[in-house]
Every structure is written in C-alpha cells, then in structure tokens.
Protein backbone atom coordinates (compact mmCIF):
# COMPACT_ATOMS: atom_id res chain seq x y z
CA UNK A 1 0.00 0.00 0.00
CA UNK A 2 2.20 2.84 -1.19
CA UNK A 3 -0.32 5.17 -0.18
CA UNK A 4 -0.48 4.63 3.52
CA UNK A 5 3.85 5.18 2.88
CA UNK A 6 3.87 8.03 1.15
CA UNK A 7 1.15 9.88 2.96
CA UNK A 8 3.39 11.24 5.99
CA UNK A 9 5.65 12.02 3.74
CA UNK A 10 4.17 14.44 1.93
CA UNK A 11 1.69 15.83 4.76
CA UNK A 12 5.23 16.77 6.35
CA UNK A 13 6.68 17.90 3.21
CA UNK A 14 3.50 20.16 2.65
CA UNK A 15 3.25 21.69 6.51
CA UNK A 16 7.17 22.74 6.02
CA UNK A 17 6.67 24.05 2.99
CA UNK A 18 3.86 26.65 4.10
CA UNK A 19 6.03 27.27 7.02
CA UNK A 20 8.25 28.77 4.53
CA UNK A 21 5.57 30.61 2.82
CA UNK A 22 4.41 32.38 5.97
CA UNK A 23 8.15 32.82 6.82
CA UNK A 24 8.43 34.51 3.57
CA UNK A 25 5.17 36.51 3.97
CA UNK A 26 6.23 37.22 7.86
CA UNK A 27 9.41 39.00 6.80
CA UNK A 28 8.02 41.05 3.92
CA UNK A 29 5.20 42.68 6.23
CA UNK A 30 8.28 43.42 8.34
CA UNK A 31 10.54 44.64 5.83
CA UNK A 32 7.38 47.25 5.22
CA UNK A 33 6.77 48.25 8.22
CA UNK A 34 10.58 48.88 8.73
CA UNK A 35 10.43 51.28 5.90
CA UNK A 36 7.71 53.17 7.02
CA UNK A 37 8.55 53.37 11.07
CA UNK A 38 12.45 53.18 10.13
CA UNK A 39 12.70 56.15 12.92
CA UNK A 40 11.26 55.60 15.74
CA UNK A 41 12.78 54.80 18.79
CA UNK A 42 11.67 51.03 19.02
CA UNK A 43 13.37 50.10 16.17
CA UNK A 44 16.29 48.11 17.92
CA UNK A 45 13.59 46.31 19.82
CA UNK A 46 12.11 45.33 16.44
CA UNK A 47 14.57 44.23 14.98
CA UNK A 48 15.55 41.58 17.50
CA UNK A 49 12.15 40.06 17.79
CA UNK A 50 12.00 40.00 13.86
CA UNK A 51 15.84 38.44 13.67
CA UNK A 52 15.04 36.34 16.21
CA UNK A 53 11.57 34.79 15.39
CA UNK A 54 12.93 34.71 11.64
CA UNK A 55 16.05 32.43 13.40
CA UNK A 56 13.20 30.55 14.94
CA UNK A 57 10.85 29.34 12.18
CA UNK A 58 14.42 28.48 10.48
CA UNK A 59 15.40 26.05 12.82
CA UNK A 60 12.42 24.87 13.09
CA UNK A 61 11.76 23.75 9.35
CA UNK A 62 15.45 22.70 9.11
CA UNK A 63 14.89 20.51 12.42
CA UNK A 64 11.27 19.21 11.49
C-alpha cells in the first residue's frame, strides 16, 4: 500500500513548505513596516524580535 507510505511524507513535506511561505510573507510585512517606522525609537527592539523569530521558524523547518 504505497499510499499509507507516502502519505506522511508528503503531509510533512506540505506543513514545512507553508512554514516557509508564511516565513516569507512574515518578513516582507516586516521589511514594510521597517520602511515606514524606520525612525522611531523602538526600532532596535524590532529588529531583535524580527531576527530572532525569523532564526526561529528556520530552525524549526530545518529541524522538522
């Protein structure tokens, strides 16, 4: 039954690669917003939650 094989497979295969898409997505609405509030006073606060969620969803497609 190659089915019943191949279906984890590809249900992992599938979940990892949306996680990638909304990693993608994620960092573009980020990139935005960076241009637009690129001044304010926050911005180093920012910029570690975005480097370090971004580090986050990496390791977790690369460990999954």
């Amino acid at each position: 039954m190659p089915n019943a094989i191949d279906a984890p497979f590809s249900a992992s295969y599938i979940s990892s690669f949306s996680n990638i898409k909304y990693c993608i997505a994620g960092a573009s609405i980020i990139i935005i917003f960076f241009k637009v509030y690129l001044k304010i006073a926050c911005f180093q606060y920012l910029l570690e939650i975005v480097v370090s969620s971004f580090f986050y969803c990496l390791f977790h497609i690369i460990l999954n």
